[in-house]
Protein backbone atom coordinates (compact mmCIF):
# COMPACT_ATOMS: atom_id res chain seq x y z
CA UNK A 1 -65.01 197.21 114.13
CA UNK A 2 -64.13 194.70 116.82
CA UNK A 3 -65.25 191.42 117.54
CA UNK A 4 -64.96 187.30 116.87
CA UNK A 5 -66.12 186.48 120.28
CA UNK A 6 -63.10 183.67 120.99
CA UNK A 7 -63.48 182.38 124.50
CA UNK A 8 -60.36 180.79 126.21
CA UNK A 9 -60.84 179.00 129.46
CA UNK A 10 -57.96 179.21 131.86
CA UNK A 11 -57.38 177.81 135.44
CA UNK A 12 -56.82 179.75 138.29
CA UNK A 13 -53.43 178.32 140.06
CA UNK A 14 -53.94 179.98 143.13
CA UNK A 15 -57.68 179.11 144.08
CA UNK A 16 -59.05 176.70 140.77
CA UNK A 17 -61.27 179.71 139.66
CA UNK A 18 -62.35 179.77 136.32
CA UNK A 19 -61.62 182.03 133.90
CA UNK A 20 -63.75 182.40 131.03
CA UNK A 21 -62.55 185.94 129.31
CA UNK A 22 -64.00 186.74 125.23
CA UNK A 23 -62.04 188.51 123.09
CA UNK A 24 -63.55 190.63 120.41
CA UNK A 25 -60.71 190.95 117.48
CA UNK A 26 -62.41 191.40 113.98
CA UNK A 27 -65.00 192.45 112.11
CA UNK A 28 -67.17 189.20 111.33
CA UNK A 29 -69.56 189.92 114.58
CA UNK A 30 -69.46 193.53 115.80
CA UNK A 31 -69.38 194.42 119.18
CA UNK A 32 -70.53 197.97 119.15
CA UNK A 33 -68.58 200.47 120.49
CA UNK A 34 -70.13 202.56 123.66
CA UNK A 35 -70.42 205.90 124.10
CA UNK A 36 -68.92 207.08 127.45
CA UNK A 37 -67.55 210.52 128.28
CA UNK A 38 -68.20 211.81 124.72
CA UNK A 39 -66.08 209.50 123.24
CA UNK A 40 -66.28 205.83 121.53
CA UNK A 41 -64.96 202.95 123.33
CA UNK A 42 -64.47 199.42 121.36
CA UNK A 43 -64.52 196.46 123.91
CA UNK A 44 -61.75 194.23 123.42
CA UNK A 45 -62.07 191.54 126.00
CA UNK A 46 -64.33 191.46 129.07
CA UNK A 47 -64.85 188.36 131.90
CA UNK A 48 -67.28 187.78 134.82
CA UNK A 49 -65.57 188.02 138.30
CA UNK A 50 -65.78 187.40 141.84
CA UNK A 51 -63.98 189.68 143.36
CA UNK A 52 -65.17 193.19 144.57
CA UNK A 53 -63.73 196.89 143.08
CA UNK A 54 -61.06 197.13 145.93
CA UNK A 55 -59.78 194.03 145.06
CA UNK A 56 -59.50 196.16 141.35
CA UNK A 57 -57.91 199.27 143.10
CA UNK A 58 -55.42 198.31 144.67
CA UNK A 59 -53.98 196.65 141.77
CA UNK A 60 -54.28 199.78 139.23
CA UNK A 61 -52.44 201.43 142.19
CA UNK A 62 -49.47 199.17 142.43
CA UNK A 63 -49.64 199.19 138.69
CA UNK A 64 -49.68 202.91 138.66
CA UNK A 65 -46.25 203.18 140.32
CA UNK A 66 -44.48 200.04 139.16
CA UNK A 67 -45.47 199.68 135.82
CA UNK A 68 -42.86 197.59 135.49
CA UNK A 69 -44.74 194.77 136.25
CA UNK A 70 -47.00 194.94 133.23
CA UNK A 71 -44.76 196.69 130.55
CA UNK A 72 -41.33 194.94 131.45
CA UNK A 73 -39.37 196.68 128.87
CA UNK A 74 -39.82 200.35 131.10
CA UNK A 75 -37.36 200.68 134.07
CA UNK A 76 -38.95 202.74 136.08
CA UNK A 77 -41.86 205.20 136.20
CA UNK A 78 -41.59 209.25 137.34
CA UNK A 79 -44.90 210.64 138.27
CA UNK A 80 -44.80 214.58 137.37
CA UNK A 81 -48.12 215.23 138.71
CA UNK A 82 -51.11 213.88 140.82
CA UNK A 83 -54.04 215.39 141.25
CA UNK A 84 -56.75 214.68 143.33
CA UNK A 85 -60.35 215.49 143.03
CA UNK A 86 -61.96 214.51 146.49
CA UNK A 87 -65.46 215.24 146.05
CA UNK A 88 -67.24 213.19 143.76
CA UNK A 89 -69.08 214.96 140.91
CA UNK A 90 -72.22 213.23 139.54
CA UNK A 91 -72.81 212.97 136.30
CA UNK A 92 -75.32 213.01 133.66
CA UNK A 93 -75.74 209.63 131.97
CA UNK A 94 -77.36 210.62 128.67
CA UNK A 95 -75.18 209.49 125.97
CA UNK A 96 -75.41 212.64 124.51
CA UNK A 97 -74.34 214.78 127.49
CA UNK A 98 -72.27 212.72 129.99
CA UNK A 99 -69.28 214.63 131.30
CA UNK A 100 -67.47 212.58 134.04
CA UNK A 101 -64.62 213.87 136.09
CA UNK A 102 -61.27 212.07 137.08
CA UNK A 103 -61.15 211.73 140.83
CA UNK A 104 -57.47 211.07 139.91
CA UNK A 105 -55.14 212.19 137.31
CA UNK A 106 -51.62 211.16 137.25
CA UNK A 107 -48.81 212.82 134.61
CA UNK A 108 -46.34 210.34 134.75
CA UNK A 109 -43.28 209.36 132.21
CA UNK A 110 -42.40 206.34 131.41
CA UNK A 111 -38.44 205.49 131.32
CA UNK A 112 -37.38 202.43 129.23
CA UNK A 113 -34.91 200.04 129.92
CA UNK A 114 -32.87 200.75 126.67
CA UNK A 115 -32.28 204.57 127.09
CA UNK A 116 -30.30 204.22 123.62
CA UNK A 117 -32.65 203.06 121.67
CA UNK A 118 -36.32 203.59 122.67
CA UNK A 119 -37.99 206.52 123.78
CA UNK A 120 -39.45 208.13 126.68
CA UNK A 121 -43.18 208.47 126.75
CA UNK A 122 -45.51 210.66 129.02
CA UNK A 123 -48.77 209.26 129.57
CA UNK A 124 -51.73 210.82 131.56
CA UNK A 125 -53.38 207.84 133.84
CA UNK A 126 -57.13 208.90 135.38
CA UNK A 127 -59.06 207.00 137.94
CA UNK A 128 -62.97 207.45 137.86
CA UNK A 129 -65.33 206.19 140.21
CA UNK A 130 -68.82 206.29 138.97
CA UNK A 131 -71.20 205.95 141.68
CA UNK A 132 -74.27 206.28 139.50
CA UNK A 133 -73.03 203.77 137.10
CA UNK A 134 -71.44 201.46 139.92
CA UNK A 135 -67.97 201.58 137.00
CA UNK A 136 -64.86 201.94 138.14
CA UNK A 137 -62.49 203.25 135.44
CA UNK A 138 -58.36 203.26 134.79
CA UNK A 139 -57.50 205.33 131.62
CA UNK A 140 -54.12 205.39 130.15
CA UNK A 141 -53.68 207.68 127.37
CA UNK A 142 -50.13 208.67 125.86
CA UNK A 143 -49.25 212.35 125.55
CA UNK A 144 -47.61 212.62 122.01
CA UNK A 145 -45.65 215.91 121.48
CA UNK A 146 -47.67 218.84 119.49
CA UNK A 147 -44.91 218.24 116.90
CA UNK A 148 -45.84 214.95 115.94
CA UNK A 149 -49.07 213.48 114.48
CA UNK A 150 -51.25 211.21 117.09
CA UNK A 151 -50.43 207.81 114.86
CA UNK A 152 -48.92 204.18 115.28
CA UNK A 153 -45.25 204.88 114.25
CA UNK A 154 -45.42 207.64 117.02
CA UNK A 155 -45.70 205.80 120.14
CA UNK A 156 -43.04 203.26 121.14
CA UNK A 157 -43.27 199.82 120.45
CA UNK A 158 -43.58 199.26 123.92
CA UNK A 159 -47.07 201.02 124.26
CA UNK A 160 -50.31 199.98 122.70
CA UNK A 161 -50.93 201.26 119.73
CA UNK A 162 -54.20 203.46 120.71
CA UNK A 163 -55.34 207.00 121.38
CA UNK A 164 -56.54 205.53 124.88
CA UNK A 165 -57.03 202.36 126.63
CA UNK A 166 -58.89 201.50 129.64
CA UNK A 167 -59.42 198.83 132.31
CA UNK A 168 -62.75 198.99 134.06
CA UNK A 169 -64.66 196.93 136.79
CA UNK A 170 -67.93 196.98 136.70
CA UNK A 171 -70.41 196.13 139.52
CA UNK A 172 -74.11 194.83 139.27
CA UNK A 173 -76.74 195.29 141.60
CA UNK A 174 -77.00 192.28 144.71
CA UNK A 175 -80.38 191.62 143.70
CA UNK A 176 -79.86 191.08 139.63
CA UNK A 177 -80.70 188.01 138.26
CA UNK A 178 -77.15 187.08 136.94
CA UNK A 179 -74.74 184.58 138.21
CA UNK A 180 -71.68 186.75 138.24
CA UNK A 181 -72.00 190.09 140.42
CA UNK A 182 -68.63 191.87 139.17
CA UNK A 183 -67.02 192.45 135.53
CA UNK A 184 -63.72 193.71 134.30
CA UNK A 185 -63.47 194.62 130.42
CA UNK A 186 -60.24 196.31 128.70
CA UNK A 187 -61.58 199.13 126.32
CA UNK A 188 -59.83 201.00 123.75
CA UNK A 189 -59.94 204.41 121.72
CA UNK A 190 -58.12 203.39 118.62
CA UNK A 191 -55.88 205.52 116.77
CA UNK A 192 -57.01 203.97 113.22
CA UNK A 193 -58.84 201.79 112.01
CA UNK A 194 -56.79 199.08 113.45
CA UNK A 195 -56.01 195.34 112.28
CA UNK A 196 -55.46 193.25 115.34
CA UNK A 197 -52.25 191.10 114.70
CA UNK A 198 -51.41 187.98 116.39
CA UNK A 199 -48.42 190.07 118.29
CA UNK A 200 -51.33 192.59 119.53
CA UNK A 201 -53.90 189.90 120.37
CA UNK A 202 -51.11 187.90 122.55
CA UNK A 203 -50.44 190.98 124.26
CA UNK A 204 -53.97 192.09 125.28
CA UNK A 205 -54.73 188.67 126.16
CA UNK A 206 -51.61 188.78 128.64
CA UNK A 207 -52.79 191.98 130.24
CA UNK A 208 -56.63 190.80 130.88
CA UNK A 209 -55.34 187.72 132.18
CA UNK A 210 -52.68 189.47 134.78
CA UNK A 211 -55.17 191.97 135.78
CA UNK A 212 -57.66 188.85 136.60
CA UNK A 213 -54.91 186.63 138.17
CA UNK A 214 -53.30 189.87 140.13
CA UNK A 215 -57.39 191.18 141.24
CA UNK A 216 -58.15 187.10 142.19
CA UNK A 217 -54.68 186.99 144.37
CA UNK A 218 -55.37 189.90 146.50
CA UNK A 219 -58.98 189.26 147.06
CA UNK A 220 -57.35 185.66 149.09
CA UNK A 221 -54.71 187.70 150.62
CA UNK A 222 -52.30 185.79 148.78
CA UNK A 223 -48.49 186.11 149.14
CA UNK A 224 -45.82 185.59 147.29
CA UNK A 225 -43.89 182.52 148.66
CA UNK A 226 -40.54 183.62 147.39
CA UNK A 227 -39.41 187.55 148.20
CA UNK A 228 -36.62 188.71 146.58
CA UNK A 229 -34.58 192.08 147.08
CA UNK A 230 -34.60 191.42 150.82
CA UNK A 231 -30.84 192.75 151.20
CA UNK A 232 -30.66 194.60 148.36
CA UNK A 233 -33.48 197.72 147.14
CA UNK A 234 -34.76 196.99 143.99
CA UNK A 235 -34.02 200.43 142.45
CA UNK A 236 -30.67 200.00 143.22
CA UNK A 237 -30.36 196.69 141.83
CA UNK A 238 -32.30 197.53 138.54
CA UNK A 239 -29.72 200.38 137.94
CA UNK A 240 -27.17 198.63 138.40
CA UNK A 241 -28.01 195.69 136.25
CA UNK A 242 -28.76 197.62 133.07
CA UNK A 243 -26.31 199.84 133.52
CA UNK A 244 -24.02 196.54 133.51
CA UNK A 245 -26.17 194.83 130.76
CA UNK A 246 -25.23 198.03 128.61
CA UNK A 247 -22.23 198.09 128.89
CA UNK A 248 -20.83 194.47 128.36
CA UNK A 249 -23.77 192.05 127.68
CA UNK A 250 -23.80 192.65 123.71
CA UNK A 251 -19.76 191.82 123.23
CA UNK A 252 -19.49 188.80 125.45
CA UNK A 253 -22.92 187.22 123.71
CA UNK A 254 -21.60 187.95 119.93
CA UNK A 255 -18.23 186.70 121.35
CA UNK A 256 -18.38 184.04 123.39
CA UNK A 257 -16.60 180.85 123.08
CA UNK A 258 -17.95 178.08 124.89
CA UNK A 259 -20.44 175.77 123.78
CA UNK A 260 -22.74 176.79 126.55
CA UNK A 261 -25.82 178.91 126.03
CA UNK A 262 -24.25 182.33 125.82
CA UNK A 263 -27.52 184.19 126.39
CA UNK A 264 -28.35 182.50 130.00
CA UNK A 265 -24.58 182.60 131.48
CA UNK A 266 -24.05 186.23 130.02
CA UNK A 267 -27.45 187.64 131.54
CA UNK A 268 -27.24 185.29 134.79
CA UNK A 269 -23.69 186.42 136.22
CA UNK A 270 -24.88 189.82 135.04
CA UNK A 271 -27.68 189.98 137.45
CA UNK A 272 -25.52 188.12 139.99
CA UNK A 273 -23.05 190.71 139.60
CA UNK A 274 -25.08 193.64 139.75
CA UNK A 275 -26.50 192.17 142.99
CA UNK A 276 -23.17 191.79 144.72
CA UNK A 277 -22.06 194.90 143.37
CA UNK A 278 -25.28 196.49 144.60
CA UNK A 279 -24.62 194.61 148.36
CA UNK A 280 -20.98 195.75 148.45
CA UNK A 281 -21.94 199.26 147.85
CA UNK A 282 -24.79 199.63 150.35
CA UNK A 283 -21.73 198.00 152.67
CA UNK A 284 -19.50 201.14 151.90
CA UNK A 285 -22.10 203.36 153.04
CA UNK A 286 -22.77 201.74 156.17
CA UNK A 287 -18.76 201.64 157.09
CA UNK A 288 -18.13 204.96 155.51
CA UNK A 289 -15.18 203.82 153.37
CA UNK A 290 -14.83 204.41 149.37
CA UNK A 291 -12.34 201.26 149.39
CA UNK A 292 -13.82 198.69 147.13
CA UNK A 293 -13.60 194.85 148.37
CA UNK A 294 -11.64 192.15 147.78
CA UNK A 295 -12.93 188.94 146.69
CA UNK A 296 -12.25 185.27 145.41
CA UNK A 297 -14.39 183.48 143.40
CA UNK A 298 -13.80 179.83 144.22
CA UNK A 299 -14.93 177.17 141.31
CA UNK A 300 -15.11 180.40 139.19
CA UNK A 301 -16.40 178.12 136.10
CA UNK A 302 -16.43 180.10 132.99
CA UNK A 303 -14.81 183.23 134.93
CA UNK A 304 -17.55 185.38 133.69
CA UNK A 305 -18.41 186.72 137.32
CA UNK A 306 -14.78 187.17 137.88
CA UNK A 307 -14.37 189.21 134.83
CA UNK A 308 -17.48 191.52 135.58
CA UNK A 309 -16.17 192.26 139.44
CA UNK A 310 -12.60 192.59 138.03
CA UNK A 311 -13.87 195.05 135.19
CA UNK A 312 -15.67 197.31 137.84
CA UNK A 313 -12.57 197.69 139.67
CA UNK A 314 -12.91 195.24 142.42
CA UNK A 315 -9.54 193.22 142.97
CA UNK A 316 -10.02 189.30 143.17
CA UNK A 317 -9.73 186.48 141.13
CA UNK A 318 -11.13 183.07 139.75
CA UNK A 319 -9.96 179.56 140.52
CA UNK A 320 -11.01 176.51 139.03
CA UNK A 321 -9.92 172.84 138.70
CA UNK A 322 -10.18 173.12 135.27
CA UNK A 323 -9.31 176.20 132.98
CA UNK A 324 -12.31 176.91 130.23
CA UNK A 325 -11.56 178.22 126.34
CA UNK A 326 -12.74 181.88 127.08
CA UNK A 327 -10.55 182.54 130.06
CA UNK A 328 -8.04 183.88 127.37
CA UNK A 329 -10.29 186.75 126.54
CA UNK A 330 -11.18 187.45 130.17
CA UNK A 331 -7.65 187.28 130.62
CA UNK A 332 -6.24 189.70 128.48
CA UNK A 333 -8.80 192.23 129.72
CA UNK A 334 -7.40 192.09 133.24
CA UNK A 335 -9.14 189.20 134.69
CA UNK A 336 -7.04 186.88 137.43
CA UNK A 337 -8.41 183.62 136.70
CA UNK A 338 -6.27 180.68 138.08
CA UNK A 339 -6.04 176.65 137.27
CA UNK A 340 -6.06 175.22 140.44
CA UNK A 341 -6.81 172.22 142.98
CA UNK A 342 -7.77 173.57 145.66
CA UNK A 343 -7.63 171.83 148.94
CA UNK A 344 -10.73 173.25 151.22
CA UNK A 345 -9.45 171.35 154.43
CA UNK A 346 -6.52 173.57 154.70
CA UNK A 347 -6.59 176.95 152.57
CA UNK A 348 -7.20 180.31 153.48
CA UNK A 349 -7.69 183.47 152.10
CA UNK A 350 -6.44 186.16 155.13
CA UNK A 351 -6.67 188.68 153.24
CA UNK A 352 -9.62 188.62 151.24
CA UNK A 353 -13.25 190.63 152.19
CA UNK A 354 -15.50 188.10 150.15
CA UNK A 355 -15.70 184.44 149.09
CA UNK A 356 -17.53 183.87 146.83
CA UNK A 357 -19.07 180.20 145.37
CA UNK A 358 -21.28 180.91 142.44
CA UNK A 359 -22.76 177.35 141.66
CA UNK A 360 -19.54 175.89 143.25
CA UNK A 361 -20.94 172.46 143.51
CA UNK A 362 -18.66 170.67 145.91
CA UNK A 363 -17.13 174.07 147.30
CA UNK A 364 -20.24 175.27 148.37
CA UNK A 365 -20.32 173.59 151.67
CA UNK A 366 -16.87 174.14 152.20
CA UNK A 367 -16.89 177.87 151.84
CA UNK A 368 -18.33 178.90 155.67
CA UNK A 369 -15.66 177.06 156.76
CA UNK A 370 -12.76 178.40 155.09
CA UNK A 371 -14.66 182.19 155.30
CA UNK A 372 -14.35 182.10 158.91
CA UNK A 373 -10.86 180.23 159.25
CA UNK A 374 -9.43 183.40 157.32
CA UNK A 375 -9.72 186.48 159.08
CA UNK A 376 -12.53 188.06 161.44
CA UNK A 377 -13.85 190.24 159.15
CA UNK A 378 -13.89 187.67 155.61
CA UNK A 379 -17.78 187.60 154.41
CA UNK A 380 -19.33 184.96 152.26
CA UNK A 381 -21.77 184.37 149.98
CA UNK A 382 -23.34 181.19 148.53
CA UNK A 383 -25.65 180.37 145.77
CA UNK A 384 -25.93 176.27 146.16
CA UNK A 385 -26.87 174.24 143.75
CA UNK A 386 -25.96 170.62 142.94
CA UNK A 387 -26.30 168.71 145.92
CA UNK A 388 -22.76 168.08 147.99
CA UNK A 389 -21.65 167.17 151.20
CA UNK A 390 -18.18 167.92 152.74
CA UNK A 391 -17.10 164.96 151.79
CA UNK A 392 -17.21 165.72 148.12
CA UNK A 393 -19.66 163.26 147.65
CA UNK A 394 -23.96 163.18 146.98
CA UNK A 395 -25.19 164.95 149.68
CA UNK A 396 -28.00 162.17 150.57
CA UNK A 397 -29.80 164.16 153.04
CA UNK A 398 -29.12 161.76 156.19
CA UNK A 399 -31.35 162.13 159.05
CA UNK A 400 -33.20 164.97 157.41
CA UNK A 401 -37.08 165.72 157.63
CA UNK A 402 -37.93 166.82 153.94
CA UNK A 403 -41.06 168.77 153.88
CA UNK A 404 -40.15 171.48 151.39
CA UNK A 405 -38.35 169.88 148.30
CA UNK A 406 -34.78 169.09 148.23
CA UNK A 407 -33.59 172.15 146.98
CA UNK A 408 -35.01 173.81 150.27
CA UNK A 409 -33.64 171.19 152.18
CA UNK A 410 -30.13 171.36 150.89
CA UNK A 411 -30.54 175.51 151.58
CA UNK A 412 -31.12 174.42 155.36
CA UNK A 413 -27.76 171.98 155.12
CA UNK A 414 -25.66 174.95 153.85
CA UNK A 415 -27.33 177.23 156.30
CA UNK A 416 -26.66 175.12 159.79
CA UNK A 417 -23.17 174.77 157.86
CA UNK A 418 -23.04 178.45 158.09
CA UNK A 419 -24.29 178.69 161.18
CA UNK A 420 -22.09 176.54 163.23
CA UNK A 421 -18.74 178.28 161.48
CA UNK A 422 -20.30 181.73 163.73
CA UNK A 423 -21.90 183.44 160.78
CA UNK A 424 -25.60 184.63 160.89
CA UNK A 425 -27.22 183.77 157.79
CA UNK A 426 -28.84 185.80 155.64
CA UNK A 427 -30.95 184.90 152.37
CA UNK A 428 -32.42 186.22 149.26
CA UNK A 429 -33.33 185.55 145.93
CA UNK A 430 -32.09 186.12 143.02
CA UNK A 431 -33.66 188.12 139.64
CA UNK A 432 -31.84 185.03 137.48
CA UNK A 433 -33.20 182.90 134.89
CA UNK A 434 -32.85 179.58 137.30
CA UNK A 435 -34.57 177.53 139.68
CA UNK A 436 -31.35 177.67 141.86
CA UNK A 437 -31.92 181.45 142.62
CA UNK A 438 -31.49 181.32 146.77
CA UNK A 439 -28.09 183.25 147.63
CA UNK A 440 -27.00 182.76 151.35
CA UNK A 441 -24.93 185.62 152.84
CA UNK A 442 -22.21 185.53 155.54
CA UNK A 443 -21.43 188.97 156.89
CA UNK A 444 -22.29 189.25 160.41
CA UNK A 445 -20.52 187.08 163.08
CA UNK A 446 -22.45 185.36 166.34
CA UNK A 447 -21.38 187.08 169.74
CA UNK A 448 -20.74 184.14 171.98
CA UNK A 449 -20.60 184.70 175.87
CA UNK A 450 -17.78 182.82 177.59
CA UNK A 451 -19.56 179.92 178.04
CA UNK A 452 -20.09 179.69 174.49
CA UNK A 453 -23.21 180.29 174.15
């Protein structure tokens, strides 16, 4: 059923280890199927490895609860059920008899991003550990309702079109003759006799190729360089975003008016909203108040970000030197969006709870300052990006060490900036389609004694 043995050779960005997966997707050279637990299994792509089976497990587990990371149009995942089976039962490995027991079997639903449109699936995940076999085994199978027949136009287009599909690591003996000591495989139980497309084959690829990358990762104890939801919980910020995306992404795309990329500033100050919407909740908690903030939104741009705080029923506005075609819409639904030179030297904002510079260019370094010459209690928040000093000029980096890039070094700029106006900075990135995803927070002030120190 399966085969064409295509090899692809990809590099390893993390440690230069290659990997050398084959992918079985026609007919023209079978690849037999194998019989394992009373049922047929077709291989569909299998690689040697390096790494050992924990390395293996503890990715299936984060996968398990944050599947997420591998499906991205699902939200979130509920687990209804796990159950455990702690002591191992061998099994018989004649073909003809084998009968292997989960150690693990997880009921879990699946919850898609687009409530409205796609549908929720319950899928039954088992782990099994076969000693005799040295196999370690995930497999996902879909629970279809009684009602409707186990076949492709049944499960969501988000899902694999199979009856079950597996991920397995597979461990050879120290002393074999081989190379390789370790190999992972993806194995399916198809629903049909299927035809793989070139949508499918991309897709499978992408999984073996994450599961390799994510195995080879942990195995060096590698970490992420950049961490984001450090001030705000991811859960909370997911939530919020679609439930944001929902309800205005689809009218401001088919209705936007500049001759910008509607689909990048739309979904950016979406996500940028959703995380300062997020912030300023988790903020109400803490002081017990149901007041929402106040906030200005200095070099507001296109106004978008003013218009999505405005909308939620935060009151603030926009200025900007220069007032943009679409700030009539924005406008007429409520938005306070205002042409303006501003004059950072000697404004304040007494009033106000937040300042905000989204991409303010020569604002940015300029907002600390005017945050803490307004009140005690005004907060900031920064996301820098072209490079400016307070002079309004190129910031040229005088008299600093660049080890880092010069984004990162214009971050540190901004951040002894922030620093020396009595703020302690906080940072975190961003879930936005752009290099320039650091945000720099202002909401705590520095104690001083009365020596100033």
């Amino acid at each position: 059923m399966l085969s064409n043995n295509i090899t692809l050779t990809e590099e390893n960005s993390i440690n230069n280890a290659t990997f050398e997966p084959k992918y079985y997707f026609s007919d023209e050279e079978n690849r037999p199927p194998k019989l394992w637990n009373n049922k047929l299994w077709y291989i569909i792509a299998e690689a040697n490895v390096s790494f050992n089976k924990d390395m293996f497990w503890n990715v299936v587990e984060r996968w398990t609860n944050e599947v997420y990371l591998v499906i991205p149009p699902i939200e979130r995942v509920d687990i209804i059920s796990d159950i455990e089976n702690k002591t191992y039962q061998g099994s018989i490995h004649d073909e003809l008899s084998a009968n292997i027991n989960p150690v693990r079997s997880i009921k879990r639903k699946l919850i898609p991003k687009r409530k409205n449109k796609d549908e929720e699936l319950e899928e039954l995940v088992e782990y099994y550990m076969d000693e005799d076999l040295n196999e370690s085994r995930v497999i996902y199978t879909p629970i279809i309702s009684n009602s409707k027949e186990s076949s492709q136009e049944n499960v969501p287009f988000y899902y694999p079109k199979v009856f079950s599909f597996s991920y397995v690591y597979k461990e050879y003996n120290s002393d074999s003759d081989m190379d390789y000591q370790s190999q992972i495989s993806i194995e399916i139980i198809p629903l049909q006799s299927v035809q793989f497309t070139d949508k499918m084959k991309y897709v499978y690829k992408q999984l073996f190729k994450k599961l390799y990358k994510w195995c080879q990762n942990t195995s060096m104890g590698y970490e992420k360089r950049v961490h984001h939801d450090l001030l705000v919980p991811k859960e909370l910020y997911k939530e919020t975003y679609q439930r944001l995306k929902n309800k205005y992404a689809t009218d401001l795309v088919r209705n936007w008016t500049e001759k910008t990329d509607p689909v990048k500033f739309v979904f950016e100050d979406i996500a940028i909203a959703s995380w300062l919407i997020s912030l300023w909740e988790l903020e109400r908690i803490e002081q017990k108040s149901s007041k929402l903030q106040s906030f200005i939104d200095l070099g507001c741009g296109n106004g978008l970000l003013t218009f999505l705080l405005s909308s939620e029923g935060y009151t603030g506005f926009g200025v900007d030197l220069r007032k943009r075609k679409i700030w009539d819409k924005f406008i007429e639904k409520g938005a306070n969006l205002i042409e303006e030179a501003i004059q950072p030297n000697s404004i304040t904002y007494p009033s106000t709870d937040w300042i905000i510079g989204n991409h303010a260019d020569e604002l940015v370094p300029w907002i600390p300052i005017i945050a803490s010459k307004s009140s005690s209690f005004t907060k900031l928040m920064v996301i820098p990006c072209c490079f400016y000093s307070l002079s309004g000029s190129k910031y040229t980096f005088p008299n600093q060490v660049i080890t880092s890039g010069k984004y990162k070094a214009y971050q540190e700029y901004i951040q002894d900036i922030i620093n020396k106006c009595g703020f302690i900075t906080e940072i975190d990135w961003l879930r936005i389609p752009s290099t320039k995803n650091v945000v720099l927070v202002g909401r705590k002030r520095r104690v001083f004694d009365s020596k100033g120190k």
